[in-house]
C-alpha atoms as a PDB file:
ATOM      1  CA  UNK A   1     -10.040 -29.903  13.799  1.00  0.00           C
ATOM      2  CA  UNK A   2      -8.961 -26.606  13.101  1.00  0.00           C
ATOM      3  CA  UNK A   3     -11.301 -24.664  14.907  1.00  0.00           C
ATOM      4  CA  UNK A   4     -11.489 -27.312  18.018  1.00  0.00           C
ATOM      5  CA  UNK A   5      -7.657 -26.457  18.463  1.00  0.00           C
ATOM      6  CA  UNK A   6      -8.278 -22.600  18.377  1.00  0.00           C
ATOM      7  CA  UNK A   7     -10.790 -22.627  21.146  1.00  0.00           C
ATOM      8  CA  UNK A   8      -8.445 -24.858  23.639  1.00  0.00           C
ATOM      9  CA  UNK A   9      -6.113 -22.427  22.769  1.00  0.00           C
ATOM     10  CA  UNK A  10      -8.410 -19.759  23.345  1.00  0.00           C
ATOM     11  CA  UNK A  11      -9.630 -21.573  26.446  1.00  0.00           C
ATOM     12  CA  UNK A  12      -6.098 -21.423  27.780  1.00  0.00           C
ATOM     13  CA  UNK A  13      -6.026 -17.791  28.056  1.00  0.00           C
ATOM     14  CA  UNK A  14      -4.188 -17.543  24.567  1.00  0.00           C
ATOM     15  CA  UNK A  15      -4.710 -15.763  21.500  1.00  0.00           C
ATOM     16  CA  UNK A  16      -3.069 -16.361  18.190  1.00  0.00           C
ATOM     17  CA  UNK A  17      -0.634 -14.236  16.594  1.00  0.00           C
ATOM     18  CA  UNK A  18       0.300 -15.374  13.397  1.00  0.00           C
ATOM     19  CA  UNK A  19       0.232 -18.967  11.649  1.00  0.00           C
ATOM     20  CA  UNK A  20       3.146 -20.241   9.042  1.00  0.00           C
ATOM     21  CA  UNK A  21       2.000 -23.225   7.193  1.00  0.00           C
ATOM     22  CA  UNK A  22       4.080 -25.239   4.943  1.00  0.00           C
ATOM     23  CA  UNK A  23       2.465 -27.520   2.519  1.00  0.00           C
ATOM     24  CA  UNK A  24       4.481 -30.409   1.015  1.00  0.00           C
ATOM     25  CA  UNK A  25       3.129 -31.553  -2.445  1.00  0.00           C
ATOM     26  CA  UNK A  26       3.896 -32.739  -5.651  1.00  0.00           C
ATOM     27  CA  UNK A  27       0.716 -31.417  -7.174  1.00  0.00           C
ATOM     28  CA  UNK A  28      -1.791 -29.919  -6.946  1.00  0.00           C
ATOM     29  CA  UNK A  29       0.099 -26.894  -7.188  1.00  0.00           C
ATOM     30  CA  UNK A  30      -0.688 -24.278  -4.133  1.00  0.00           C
ATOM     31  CA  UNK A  31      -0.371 -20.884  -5.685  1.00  0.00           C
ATOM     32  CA  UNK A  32      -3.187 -20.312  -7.496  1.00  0.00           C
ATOM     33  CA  UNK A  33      -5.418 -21.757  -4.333  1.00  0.00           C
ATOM     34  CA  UNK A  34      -3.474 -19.488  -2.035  1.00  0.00           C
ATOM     35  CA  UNK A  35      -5.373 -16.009  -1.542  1.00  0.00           C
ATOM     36  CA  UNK A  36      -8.825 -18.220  -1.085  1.00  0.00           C
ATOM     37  CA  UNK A  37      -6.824 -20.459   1.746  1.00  0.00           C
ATOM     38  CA  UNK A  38      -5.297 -17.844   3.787  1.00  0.00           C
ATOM     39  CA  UNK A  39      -9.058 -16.310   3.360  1.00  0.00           C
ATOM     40  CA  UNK A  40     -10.724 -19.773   4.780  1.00  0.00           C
ATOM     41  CA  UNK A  41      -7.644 -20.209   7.287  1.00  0.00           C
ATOM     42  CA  UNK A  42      -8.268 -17.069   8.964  1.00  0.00           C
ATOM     43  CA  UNK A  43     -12.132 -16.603   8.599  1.00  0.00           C
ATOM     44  CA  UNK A  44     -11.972 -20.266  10.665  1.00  0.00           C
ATOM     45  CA  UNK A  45      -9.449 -18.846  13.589  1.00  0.00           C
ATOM     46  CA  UNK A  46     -10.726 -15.508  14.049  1.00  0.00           C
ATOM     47  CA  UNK A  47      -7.762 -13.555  12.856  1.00  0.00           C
ATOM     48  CA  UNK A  48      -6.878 -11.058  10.440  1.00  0.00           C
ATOM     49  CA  UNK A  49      -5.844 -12.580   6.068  1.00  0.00           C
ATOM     50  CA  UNK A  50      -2.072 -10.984   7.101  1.00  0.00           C
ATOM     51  CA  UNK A  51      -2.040 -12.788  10.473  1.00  0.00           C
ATOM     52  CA  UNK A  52      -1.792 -16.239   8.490  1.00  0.00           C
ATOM     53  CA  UNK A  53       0.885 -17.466   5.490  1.00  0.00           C
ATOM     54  CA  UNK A  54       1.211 -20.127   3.489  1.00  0.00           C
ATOM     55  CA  UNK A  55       3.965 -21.816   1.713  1.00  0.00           C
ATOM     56  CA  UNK A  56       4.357 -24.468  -0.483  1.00  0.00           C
ATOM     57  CA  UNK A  57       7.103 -27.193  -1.606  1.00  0.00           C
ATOM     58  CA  UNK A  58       7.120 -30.121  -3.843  1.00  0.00           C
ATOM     59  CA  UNK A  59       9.026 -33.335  -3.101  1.00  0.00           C
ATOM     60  CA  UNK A  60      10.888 -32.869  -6.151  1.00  0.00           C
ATOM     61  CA  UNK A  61      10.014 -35.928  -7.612  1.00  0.00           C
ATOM     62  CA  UNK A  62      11.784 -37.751  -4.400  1.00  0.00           C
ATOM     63  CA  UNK A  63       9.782 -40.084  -1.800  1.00  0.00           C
ATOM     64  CA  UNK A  64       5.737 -40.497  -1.515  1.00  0.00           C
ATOM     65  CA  UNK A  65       5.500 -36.687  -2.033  1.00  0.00           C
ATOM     66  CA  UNK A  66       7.385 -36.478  -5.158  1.00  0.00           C
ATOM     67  CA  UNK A  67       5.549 -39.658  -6.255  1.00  0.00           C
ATOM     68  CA  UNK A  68       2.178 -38.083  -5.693  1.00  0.00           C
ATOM     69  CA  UNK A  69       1.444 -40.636  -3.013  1.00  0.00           C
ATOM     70  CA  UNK A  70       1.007 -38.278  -0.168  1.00  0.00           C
ATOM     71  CA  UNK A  71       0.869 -34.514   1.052  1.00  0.00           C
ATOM     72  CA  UNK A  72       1.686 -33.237   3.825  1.00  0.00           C
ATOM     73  CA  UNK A  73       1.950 -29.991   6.216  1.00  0.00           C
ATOM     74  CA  UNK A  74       3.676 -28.438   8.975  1.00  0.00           C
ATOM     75  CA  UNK A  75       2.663 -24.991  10.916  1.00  0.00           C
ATOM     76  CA  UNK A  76       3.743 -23.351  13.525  1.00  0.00           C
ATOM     77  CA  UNK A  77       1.488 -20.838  15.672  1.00  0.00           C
ATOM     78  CA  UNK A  78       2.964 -17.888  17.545  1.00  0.00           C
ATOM     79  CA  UNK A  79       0.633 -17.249  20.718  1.00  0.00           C
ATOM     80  CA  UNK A  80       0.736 -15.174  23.454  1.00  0.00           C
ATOM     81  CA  UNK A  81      -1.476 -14.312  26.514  1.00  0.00           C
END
């Protein structure tokens, strides 16, 4: 899915400057997995390791997050022509 958005993106005339990701989850815990994401992330849209980030939350024990009953993510993409 990730790639099939890049190239209408890239189809538009766009290119992408940098991705911020949030990932919402009780466990498994992000940080260790981090470095080998961003790696993946950005081998898969063509840009530069520093171009993407990654952050992560937990759902401090609150809701289906902090119950371990779901994960989630938001990201926001900065393009430009």
């Amino acid at each position: 899915m990730l790639r099939a958005a890049m190239d209408r993106v890239a189809a538009g005339g766009w290119r992408l400057v940098n991705l911020d990701c949030v990932i919402f989850a009780q466990r498994p815990k992000i940080l260790p997995h981090r470095p080998a994401m961003r790696k993946r992330i950005a081998e898969v849209l063509g840009v530069d390791e520093s171009a993407v980030w990654l952050k992560a939350k937990t759902g401090e024990s609150v809701g289906p997050i902090g119950d371990e009953q779901a994960i989630a993510a938001e990201c926001v993409a900065l393009i430009e022509r």
